[in-house]
C-alpha atoms as a PDB file:
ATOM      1  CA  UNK A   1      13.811   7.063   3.823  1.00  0.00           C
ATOM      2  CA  UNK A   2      10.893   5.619   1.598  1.00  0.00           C
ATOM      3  CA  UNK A   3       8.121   8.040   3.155  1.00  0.00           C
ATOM      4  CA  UNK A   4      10.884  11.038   2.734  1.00  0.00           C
ATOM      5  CA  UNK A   5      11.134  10.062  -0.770  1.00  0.00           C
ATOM      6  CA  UNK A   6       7.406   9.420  -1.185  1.00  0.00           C
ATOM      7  CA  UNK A   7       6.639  12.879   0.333  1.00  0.00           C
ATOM      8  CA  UNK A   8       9.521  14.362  -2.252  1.00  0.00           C
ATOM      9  CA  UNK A   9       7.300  13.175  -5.286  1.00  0.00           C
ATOM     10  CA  UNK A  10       3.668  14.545  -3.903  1.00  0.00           C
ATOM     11  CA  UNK A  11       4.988  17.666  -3.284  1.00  0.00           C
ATOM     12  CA  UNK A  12       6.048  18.239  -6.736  1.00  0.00           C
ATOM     13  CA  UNK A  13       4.179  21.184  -9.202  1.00  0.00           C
ATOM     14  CA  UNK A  14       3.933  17.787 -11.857  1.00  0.00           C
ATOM     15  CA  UNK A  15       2.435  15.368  -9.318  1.00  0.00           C
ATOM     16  CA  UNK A  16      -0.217  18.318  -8.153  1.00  0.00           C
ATOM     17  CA  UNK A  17      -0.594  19.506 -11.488  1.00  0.00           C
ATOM     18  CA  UNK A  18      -1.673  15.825 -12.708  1.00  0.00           C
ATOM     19  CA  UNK A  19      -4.139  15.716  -9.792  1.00  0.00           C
ATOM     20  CA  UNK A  20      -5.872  18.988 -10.539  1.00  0.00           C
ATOM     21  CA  UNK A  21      -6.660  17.320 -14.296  1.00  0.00           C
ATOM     22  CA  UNK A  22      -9.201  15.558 -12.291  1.00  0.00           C
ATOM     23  CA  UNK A  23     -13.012  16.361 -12.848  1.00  0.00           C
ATOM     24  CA  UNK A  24     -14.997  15.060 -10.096  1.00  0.00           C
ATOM     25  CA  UNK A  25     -19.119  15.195 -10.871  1.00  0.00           C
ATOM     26  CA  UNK A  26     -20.005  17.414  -8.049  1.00  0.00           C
ATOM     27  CA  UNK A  27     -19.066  20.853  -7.160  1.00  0.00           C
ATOM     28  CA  UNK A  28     -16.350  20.844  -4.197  1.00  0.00           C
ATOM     29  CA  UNK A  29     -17.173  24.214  -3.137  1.00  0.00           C
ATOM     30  CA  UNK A  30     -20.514  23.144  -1.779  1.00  0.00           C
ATOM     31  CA  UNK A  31     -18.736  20.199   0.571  1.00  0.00           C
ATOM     32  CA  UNK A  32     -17.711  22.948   3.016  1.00  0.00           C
ATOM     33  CA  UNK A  33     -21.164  23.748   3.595  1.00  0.00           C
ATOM     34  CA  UNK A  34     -22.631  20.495   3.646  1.00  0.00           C
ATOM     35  CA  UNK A  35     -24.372  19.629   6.477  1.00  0.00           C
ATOM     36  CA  UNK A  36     -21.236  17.400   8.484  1.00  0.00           C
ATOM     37  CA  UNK A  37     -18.439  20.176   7.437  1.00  0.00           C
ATOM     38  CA  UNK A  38     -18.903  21.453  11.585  1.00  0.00           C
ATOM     39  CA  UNK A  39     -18.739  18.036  13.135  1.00  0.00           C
ATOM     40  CA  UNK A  40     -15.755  17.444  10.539  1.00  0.00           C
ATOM     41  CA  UNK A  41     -13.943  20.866  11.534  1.00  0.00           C
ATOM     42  CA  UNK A  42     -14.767  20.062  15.203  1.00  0.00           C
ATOM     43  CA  UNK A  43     -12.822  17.263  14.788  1.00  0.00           C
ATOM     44  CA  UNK A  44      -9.617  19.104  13.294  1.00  0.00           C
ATOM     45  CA  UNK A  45      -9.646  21.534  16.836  1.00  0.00           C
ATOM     46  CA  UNK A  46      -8.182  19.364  19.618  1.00  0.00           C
ATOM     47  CA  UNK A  47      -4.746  18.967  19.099  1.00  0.00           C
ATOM     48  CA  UNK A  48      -1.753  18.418  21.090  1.00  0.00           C
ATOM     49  CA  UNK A  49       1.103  20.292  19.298  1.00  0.00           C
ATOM     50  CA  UNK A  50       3.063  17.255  18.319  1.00  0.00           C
ATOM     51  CA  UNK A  51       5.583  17.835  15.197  1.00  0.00           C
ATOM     52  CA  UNK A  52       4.895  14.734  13.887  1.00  0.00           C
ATOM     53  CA  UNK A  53       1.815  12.312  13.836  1.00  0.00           C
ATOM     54  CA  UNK A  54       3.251   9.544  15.378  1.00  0.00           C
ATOM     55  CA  UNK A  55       6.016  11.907  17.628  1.00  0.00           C
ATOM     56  CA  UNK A  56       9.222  10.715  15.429  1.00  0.00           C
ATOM     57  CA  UNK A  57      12.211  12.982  15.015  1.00  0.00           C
ATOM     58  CA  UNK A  58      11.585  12.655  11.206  1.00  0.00           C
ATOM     59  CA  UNK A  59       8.084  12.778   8.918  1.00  0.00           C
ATOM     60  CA  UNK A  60       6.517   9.174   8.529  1.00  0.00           C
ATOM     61  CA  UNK A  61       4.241   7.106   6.728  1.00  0.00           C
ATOM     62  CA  UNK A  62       1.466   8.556   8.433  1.00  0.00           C
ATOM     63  CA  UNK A  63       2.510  12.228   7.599  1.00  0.00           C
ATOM     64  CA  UNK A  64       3.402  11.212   4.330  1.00  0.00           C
ATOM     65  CA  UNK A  65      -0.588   9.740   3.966  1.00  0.00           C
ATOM     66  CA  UNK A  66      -2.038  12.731   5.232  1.00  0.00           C
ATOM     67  CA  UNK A  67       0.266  15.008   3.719  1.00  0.00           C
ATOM     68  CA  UNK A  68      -0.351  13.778   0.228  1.00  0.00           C
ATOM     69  CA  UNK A  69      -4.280  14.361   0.565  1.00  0.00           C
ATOM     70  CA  UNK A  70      -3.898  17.814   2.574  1.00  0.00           C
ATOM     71  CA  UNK A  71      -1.537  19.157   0.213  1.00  0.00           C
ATOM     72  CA  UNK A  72      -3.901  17.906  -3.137  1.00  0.00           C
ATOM     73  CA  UNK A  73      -6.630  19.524  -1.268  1.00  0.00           C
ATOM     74  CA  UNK A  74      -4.990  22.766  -0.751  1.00  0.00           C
ATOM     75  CA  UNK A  75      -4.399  22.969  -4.718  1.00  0.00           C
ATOM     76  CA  UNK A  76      -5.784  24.809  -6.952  1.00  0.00           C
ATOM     77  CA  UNK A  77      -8.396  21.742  -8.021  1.00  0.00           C
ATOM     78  CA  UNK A  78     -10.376  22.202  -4.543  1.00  0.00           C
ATOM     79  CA  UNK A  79     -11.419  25.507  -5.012  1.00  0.00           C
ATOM     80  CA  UNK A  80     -13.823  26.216  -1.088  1.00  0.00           C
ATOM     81  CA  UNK A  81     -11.883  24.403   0.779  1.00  0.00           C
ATOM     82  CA  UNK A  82      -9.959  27.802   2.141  1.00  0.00           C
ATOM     83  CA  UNK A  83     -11.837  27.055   5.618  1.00  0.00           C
ATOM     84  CA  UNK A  84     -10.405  23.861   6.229  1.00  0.00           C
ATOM     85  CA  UNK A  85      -6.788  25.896   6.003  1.00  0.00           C
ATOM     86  CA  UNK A  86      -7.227  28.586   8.178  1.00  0.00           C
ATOM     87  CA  UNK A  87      -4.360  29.645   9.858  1.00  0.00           C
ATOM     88  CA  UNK A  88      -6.133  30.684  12.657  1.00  0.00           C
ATOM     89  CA  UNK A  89      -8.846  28.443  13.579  1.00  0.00           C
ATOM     90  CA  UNK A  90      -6.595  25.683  12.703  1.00  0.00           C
ATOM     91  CA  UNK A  91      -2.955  26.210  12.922  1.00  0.00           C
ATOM     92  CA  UNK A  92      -1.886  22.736  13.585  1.00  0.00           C
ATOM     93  CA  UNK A  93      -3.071  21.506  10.685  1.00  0.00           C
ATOM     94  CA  UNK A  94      -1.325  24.351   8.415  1.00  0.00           C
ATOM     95  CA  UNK A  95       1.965  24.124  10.333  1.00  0.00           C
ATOM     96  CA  UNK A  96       2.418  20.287  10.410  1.00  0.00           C
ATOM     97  CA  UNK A  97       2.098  21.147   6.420  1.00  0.00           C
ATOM     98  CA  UNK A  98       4.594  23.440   6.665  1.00  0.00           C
ATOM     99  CA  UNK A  99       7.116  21.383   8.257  1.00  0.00           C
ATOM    100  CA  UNK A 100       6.194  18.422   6.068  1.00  0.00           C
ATOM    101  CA  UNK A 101       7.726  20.634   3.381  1.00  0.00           C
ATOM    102  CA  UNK A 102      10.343  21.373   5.031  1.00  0.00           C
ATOM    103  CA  UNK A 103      11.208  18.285   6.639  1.00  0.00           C
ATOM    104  CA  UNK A 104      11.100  16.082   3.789  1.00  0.00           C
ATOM    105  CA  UNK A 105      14.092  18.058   1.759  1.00  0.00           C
ATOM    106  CA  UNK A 106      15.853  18.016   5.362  1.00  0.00           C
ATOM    107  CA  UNK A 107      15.738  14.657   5.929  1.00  0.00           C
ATOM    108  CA  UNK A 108      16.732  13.549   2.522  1.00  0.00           C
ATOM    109  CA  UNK A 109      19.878  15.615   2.382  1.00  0.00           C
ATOM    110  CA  UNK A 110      20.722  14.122   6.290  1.00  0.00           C
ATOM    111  CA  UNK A 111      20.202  10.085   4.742  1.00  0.00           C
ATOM    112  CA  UNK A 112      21.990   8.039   2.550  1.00  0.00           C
ATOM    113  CA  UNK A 113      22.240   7.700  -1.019  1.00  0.00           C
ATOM    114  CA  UNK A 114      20.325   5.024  -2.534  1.00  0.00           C
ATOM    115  CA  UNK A 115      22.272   3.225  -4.805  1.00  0.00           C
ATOM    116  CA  UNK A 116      20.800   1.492  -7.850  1.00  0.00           C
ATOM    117  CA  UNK A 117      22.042  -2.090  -8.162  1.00  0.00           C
ATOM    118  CA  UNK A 118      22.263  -4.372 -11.204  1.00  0.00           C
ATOM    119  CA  UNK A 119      19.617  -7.695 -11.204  1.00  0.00           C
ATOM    120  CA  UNK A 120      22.116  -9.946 -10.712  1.00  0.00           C
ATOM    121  CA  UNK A 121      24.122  -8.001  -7.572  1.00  0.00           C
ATOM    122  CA  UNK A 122      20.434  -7.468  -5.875  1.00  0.00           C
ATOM    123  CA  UNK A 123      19.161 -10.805  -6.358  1.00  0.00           C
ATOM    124  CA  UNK A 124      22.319 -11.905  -4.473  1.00  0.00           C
ATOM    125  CA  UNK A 125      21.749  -9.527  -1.713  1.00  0.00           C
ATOM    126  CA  UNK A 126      18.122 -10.602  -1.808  1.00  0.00           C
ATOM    127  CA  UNK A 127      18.963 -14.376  -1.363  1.00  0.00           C
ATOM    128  CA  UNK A 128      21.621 -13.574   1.237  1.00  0.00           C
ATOM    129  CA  UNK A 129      19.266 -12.333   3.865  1.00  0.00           C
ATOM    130  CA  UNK A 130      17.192 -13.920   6.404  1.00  0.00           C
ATOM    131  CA  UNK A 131      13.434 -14.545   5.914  1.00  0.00           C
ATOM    132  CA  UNK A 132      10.588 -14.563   7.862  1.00  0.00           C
ATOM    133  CA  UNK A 133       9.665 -18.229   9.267  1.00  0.00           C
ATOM    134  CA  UNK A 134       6.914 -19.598   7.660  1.00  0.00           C
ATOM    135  CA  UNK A 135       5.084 -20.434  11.038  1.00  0.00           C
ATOM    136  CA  UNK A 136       4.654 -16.458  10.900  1.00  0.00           C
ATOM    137  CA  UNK A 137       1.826 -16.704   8.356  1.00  0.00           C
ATOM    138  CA  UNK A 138       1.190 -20.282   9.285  1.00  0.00           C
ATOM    139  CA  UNK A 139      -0.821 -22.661   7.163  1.00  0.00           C
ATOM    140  CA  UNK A 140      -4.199 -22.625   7.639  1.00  0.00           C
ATOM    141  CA  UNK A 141      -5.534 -25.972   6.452  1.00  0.00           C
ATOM    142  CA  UNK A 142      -8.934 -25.093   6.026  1.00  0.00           C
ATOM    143  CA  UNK A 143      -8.600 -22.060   3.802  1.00  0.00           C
ATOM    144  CA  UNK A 144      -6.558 -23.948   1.693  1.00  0.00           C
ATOM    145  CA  UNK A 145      -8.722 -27.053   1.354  1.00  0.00           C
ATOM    146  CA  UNK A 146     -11.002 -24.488  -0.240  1.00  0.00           C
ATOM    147  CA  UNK A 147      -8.695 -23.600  -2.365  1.00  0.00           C
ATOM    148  CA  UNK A 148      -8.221 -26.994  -2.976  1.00  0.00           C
ATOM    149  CA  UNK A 149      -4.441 -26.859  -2.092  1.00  0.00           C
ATOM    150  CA  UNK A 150      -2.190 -28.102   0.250  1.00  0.00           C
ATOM    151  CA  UNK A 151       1.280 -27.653   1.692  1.00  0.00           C
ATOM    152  CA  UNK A 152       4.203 -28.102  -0.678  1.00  0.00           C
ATOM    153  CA  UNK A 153       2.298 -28.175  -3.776  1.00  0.00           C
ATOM    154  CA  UNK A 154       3.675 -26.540  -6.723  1.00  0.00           C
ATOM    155  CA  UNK A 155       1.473 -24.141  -7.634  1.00  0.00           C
ATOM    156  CA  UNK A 156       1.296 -20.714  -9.917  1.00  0.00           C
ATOM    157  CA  UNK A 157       0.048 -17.385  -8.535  1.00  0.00           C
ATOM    158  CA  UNK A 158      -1.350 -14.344 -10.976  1.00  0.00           C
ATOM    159  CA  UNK A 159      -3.630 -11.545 -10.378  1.00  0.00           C
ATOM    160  CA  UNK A 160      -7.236 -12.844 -10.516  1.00  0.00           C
ATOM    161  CA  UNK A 161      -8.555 -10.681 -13.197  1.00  0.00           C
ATOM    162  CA  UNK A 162      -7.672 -11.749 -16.844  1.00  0.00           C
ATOM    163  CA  UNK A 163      -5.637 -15.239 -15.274  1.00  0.00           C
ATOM    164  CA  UNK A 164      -2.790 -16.250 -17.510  1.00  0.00           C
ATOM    165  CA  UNK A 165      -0.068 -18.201 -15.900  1.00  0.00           C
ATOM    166  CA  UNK A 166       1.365 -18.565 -19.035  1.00  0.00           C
ATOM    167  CA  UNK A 167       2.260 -14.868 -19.445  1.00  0.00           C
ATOM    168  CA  UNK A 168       2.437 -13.343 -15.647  1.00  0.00           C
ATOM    169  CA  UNK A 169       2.394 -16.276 -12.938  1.00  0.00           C
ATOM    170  CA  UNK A 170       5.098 -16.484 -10.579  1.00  0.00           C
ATOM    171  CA  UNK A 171       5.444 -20.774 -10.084  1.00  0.00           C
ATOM    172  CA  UNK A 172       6.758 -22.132  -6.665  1.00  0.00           C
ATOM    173  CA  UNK A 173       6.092 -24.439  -3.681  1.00  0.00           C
ATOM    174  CA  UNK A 174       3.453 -23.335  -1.369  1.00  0.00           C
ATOM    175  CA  UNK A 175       4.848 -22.865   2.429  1.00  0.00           C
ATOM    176  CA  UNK A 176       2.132 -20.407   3.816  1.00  0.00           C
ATOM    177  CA  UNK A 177      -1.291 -19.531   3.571  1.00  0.00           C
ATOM    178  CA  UNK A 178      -3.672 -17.688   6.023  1.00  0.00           C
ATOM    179  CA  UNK A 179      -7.099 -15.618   5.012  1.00  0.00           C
ATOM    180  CA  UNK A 180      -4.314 -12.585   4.042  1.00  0.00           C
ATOM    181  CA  UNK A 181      -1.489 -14.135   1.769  1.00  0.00           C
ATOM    182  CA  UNK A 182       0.102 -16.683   0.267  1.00  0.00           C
ATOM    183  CA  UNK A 183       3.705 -17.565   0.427  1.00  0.00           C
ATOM    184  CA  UNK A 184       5.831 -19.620  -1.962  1.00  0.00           C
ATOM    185  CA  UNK A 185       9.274 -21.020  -1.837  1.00  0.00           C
ATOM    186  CA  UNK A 186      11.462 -20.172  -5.625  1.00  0.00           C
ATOM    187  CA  UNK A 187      14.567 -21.814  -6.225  1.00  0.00           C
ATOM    188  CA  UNK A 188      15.936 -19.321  -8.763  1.00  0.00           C
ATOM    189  CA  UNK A 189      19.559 -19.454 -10.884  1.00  0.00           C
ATOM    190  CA  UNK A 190      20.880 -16.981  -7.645  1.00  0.00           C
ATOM    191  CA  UNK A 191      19.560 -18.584  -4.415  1.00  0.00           C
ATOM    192  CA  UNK A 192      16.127 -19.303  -2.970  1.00  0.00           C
ATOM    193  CA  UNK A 193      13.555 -16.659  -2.611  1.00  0.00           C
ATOM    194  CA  UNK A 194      10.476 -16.458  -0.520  1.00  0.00           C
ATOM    195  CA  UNK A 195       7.899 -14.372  -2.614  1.00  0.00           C
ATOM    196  CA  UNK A 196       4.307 -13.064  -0.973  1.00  0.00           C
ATOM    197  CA  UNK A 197       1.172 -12.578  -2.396  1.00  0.00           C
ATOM    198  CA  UNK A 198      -1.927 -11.113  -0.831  1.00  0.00           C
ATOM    199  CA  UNK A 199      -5.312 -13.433  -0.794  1.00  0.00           C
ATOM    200  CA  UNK A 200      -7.304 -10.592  -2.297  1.00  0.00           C
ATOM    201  CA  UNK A 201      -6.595 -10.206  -5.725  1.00  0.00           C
ATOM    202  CA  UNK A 202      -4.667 -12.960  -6.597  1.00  0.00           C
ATOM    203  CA  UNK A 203      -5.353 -17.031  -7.671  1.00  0.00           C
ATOM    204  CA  UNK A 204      -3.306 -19.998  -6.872  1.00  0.00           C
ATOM    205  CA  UNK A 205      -3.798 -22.936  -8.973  1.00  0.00           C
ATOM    206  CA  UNK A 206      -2.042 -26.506  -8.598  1.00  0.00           C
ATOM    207  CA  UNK A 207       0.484 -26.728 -11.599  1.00  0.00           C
ATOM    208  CA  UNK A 208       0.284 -30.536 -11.298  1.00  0.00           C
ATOM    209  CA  UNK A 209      -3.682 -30.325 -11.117  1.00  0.00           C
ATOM    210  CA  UNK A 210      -5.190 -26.746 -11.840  1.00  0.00           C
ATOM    211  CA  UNK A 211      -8.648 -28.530 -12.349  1.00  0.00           C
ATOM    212  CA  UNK A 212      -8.636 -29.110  -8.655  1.00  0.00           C
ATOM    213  CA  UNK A 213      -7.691 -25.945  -7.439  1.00  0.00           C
ATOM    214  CA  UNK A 214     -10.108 -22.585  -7.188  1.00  0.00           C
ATOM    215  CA  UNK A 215      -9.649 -19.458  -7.062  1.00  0.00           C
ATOM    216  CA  UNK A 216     -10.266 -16.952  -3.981  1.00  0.00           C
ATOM    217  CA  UNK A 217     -13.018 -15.115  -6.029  1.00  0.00           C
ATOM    218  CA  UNK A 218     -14.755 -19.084  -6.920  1.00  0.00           C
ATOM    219  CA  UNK A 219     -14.126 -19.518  -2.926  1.00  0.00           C
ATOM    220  CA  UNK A 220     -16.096 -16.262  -2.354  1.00  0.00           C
ATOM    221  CA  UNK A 221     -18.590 -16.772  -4.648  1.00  0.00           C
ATOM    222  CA  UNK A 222     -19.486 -19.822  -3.217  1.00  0.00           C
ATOM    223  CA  UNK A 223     -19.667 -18.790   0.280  1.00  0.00           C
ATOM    224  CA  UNK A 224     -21.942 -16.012  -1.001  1.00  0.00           C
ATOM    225  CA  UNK A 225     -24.205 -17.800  -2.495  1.00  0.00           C
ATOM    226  CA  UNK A 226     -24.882 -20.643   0.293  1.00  0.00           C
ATOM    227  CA  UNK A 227     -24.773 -18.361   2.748  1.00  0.00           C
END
């Protein structure tokens, strides 16, 4: 339902429109005649008829990745690119198009209505639900003695860029931690709430002790330089 919806808003005149305001600093007209452009329509030849990337009854995330890049490209912003649609050299790649556009309408009409809920009626339904086990993402004991954290603490997460856990930290107990996220346990005014946060990006720091704790990009930067 998300990639239907998602596919919805990149078809749009607006959404295209906005993309075609874009000035890139070279000319796109000569990328069709740059020197990979036959290895790279080689590659668009063998094809095996599917409907679908993946061979789903309905489009997917992976039509509704290509779709939004195929469909920029075949706006009026990429002038030169008319080789790459050719409906005769390759007709896959113009028809799977064609039935994106069609499909996406289709399948919306054939799902259910999201309904918008109020904070309080969707933070009960959040809290109601199961949650993944924290062995999942583990705890990986080394990554976070670099960190200088350890299981349990209380710690704040914010994007890593312009810090401020005054203004935009989220504060809870650390229960996972692997080289991709972070994972801390909330205990909010409507239940308890498990909240993720990638590695990349983002900085943990000890509430009880930020002068102990470093960031991913310190961590980084260190390994960088003694390496």
């Amino acid at each position: 339902m998300a990639s239907l919806a998602f596919l919805e808003k990149v078809s749009t005149p607006k959404f295209l429109d906005d993309r075609m305001k874009v000035e890139l600093v070279y000319d796109r007209r000569s990328l069709v005649h740059h020197n990979v452009a036959p290895q790279g329509k080689s590659n668009l030849s063998p094809h095996d008829s599917r409907e679908w990337l993946f061979d789903t009854k309905t489009p997917g995330y992976a039509d509704a990745a290509v779709f939004a890049i195929l469909n920029w490209l075949r706006s009026p912003a990429f002038r030169g690119l008319d080789a790459v649609f050719d409906e005769v050299k390759f007709s896959s790649v113009v028809k799977v198009l064609a039935s994106t556009n069609v499909g996406v309408p289709r399948g919306l009409n054939t799902h259910n209505i999201i309904e918008a809920k109020a904070g309080d009626e969707a933070g009960k339904a959040i809290a109601a639900t199961t949650f993944e086990p924290y062995e999942a993402a583990g705890f990986d004991e080394i990554m976070a003695s670099w960190l200088g954290l350890a299981r349990g603490d209380v710690v704040s997460i914010a994007p890593s860029q312009n810090y401020n856990a005054k203004d935009c930290s989220t504060v809870g107990s650390l229960v996972s931690l692997n080289c991709e996220e972070y994972c801390i346990k909330i205990q909010g005014n409507l239940g308890t709430f498990r909240c993720h946060f990638p590695i990349i990006g983002f900085t943990a720091r000890n509430v009880e002790q930020p002068d102990k704790s470093f960031g991913t990009r310190d961590v980084y930067h260190l390994l960088v330089t003694f390496l």
